[in-house]
C-alpha atoms as a PDB file:
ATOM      1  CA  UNK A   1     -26.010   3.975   6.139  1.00  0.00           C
ATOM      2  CA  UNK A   2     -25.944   7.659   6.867  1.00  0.00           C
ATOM      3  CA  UNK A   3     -22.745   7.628   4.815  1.00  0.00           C
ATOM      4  CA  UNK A   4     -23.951   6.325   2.032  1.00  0.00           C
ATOM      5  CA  UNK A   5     -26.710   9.486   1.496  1.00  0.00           C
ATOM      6  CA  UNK A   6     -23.951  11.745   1.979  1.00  0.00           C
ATOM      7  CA  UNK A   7     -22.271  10.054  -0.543  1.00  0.00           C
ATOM      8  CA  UNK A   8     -25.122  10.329  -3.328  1.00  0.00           C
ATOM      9  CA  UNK A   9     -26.148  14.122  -2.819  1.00  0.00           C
ATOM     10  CA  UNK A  10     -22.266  15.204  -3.007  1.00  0.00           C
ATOM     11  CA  UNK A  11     -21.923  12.922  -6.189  1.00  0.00           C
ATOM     12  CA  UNK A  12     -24.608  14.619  -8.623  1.00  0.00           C
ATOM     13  CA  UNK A  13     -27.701  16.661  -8.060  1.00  0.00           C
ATOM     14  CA  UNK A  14     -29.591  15.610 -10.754  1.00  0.00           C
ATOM     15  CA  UNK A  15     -32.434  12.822  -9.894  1.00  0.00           C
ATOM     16  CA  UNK A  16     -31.332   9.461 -11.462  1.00  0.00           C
ATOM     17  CA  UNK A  17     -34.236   7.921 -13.206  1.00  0.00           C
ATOM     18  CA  UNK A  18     -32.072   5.213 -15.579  1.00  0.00           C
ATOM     19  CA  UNK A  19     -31.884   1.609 -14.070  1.00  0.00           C
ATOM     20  CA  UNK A  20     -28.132  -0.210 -15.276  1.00  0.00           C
ATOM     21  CA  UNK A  21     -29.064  -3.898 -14.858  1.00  0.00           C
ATOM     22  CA  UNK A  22     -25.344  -6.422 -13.980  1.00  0.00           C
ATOM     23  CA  UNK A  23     -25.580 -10.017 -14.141  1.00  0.00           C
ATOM     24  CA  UNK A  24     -23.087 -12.016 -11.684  1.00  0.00           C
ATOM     25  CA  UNK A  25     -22.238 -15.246 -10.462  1.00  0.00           C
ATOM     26  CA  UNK A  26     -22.864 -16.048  -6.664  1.00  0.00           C
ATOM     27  CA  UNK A  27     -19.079 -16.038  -6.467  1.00  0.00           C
ATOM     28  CA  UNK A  28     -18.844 -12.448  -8.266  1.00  0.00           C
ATOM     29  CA  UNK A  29     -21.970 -11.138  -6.071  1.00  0.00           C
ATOM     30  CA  UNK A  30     -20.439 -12.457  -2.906  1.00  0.00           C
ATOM     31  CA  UNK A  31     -17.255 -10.478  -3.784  1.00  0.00           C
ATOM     32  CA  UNK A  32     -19.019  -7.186  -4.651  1.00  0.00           C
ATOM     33  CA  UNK A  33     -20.806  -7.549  -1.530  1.00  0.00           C
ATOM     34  CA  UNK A  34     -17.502  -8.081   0.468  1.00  0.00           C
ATOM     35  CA  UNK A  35     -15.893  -5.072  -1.552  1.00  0.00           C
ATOM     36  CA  UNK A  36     -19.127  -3.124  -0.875  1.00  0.00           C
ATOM     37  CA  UNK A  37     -18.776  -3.292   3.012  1.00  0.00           C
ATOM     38  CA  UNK A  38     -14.835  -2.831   2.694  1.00  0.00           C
ATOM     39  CA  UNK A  39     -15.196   0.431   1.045  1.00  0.00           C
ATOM     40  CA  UNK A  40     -18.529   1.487   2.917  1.00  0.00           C
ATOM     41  CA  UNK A  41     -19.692   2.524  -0.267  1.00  0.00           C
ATOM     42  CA  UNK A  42     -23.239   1.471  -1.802  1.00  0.00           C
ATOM     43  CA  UNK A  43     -22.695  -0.932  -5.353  1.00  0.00           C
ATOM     44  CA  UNK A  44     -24.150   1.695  -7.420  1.00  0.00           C
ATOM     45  CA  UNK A  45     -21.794   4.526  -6.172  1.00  0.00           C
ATOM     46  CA  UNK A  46     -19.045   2.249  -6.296  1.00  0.00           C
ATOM     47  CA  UNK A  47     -20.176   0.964 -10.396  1.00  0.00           C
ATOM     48  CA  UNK A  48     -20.453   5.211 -10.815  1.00  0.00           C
ATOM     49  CA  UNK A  49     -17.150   6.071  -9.053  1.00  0.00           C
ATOM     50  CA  UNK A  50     -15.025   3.162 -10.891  1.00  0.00           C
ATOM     51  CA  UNK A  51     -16.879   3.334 -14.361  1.00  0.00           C
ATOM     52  CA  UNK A  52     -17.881   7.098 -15.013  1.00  0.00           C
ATOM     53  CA  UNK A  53     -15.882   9.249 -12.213  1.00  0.00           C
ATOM     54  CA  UNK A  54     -12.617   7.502 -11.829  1.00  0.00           C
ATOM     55  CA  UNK A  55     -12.297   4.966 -15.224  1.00  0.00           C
ATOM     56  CA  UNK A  56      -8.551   5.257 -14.693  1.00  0.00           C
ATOM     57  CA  UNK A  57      -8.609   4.823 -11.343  1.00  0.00           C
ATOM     58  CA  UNK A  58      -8.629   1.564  -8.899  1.00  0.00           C
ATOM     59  CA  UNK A  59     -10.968   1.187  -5.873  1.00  0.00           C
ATOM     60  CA  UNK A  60      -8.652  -0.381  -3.257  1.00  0.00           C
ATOM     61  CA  UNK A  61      -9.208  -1.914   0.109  1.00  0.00           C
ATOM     62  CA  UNK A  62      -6.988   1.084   2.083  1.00  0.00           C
ATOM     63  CA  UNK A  63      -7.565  -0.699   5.578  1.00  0.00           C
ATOM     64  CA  UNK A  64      -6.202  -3.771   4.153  1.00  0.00           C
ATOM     65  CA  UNK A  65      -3.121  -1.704   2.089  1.00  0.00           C
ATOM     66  CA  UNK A  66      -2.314  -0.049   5.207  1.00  0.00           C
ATOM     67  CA  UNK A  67      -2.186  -3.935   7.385  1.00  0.00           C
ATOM     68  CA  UNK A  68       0.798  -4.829   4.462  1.00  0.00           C
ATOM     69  CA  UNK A  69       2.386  -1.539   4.853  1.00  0.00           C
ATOM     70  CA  UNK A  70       2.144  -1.754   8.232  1.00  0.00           C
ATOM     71  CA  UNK A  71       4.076  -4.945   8.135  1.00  0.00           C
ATOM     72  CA  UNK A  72       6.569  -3.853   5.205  1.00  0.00           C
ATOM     73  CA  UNK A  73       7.777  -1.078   7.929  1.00  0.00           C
ATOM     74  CA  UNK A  74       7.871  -3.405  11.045  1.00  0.00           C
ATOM     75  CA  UNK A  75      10.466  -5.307   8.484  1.00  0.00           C
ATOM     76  CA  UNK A  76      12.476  -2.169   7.196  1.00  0.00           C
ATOM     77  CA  UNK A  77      12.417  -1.229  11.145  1.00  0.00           C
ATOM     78  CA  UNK A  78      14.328  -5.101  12.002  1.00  0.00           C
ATOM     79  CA  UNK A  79      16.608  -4.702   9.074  1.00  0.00           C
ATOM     80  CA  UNK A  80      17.940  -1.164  10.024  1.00  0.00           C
ATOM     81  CA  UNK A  81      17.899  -2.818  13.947  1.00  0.00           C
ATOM     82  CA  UNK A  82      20.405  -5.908  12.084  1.00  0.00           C
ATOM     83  CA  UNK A  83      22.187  -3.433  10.791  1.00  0.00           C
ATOM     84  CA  UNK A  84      23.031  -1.797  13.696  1.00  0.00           C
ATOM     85  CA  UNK A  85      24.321  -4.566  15.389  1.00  0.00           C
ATOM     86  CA  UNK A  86      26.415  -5.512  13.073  1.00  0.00           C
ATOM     87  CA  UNK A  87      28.179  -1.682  12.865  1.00  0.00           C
ATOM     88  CA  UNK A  88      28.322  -2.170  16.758  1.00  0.00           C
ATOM     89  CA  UNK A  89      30.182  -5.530  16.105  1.00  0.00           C
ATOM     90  CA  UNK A  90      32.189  -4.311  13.657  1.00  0.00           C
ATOM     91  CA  UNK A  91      33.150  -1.731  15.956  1.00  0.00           C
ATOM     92  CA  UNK A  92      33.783  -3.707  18.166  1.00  0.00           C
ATOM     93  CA  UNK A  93      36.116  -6.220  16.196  1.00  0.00           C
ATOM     94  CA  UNK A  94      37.871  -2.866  15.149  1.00  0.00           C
ATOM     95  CA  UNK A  95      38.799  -1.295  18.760  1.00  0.00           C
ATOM     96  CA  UNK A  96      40.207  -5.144  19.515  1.00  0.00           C
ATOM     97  CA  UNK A  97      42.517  -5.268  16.343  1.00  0.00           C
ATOM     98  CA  UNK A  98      40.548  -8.140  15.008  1.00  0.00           C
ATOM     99  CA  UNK A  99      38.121  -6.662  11.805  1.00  0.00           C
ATOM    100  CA  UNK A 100      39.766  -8.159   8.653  1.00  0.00           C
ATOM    101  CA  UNK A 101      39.529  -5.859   5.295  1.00  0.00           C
ATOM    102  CA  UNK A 102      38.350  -8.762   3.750  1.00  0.00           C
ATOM    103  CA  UNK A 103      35.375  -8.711   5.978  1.00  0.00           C
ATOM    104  CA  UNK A 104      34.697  -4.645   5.084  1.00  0.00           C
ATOM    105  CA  UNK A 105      35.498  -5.346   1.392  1.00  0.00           C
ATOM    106  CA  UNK A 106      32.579  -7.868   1.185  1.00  0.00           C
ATOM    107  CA  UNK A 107      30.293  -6.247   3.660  1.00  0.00           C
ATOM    108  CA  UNK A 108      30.066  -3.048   1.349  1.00  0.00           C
ATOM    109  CA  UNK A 109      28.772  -4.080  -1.543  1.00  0.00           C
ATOM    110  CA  UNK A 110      25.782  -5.580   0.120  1.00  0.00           C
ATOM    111  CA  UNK A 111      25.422  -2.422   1.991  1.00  0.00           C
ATOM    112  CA  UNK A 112      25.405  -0.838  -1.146  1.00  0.00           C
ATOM    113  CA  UNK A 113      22.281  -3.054  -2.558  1.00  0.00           C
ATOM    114  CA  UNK A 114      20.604  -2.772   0.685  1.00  0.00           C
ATOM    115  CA  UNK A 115      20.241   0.989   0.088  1.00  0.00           C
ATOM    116  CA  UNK A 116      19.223   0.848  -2.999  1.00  0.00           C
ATOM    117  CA  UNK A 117      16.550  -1.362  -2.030  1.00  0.00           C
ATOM    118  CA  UNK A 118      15.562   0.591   0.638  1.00  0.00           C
ATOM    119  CA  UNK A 119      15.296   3.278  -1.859  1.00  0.00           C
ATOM    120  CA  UNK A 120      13.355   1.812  -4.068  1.00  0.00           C
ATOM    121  CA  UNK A 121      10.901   0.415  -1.747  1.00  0.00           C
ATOM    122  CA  UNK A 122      10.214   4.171  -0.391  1.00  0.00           C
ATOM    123  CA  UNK A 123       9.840   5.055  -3.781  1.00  0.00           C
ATOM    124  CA  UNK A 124       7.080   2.381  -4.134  1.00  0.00           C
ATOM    125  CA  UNK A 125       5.635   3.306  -1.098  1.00  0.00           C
ATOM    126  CA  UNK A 126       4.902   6.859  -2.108  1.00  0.00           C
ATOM    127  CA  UNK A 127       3.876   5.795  -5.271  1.00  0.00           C
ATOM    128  CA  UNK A 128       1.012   3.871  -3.986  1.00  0.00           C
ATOM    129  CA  UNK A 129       0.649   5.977  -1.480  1.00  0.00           C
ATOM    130  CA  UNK A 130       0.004   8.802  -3.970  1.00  0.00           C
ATOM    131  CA  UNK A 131      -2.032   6.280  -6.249  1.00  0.00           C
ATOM    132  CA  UNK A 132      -4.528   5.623  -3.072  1.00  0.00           C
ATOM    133  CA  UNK A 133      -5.388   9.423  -3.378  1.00  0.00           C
ATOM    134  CA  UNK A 134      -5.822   9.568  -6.636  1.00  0.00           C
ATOM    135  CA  UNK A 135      -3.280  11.673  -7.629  1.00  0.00           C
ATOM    136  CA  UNK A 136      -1.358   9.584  -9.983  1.00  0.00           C
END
């Protein structure tokens, strides 16, 4: 809880005397409570971050962004590994006399995509990355 004090004296100064009164459902207050504990972040500074400080902004669960990301790069990591192999086989087929242009003539174009792809996704990546720290 010593986190959440810090919080409140860095956010304002001034004493807060108003009262802001939400109504939820049990499934709504459940969620809050959930989103509370995920950010580490008390509901009233996270109703004054979202709604005064940061109205453009999104709250986001970073531990469980960085899990996906995590896994998006394990992926990328598998592909490039595929890839590999198949320039090794190709290699390979090519010292032996036995890689058909046909083969190279197809295999390009999806190369081509891949990359692109690949690009895109980085792009994405920094993006959100960028969007996390609020620099938009």
């Amino acid at each position: 809880m010593k986190n959440r004090n810090a919080n409140r004296r860095s956010i304002s100064n001034e004493q807060r005397t108003r009262r802001f009164e939400l109504r939820l459902s049990e499934v709504e207050r459940k969620q809050f409570l959930e989103l509370e504990k995920a950010l580490g972040l008390s509901r009233a500074d996270i109703v004054r971050i979202r709604v005064l400080q940061h109205s453009k902004k999104m709250l986001v669960n970073t531990t469980e962004i960085m899990k996906l990301l995590d896994g998006i790069g394990a992926q990328i990591g598998r592909s490039g590994n595929n890839i590999n192999q198949l320039a090794k086989h190709a290699n390979t087929l090519r010292q032996q006399g036995m890689l058909h242009s046909a083969i190279m003539r197809d295999f390009a174009p999806l190369f081509t995509e891949y990359i692109r792809l690949q690009r895109k996704l980085e792009q994405s990546v920094r993006r959100l990355i960028r969007l996390m720290r609020g620099q938009t």
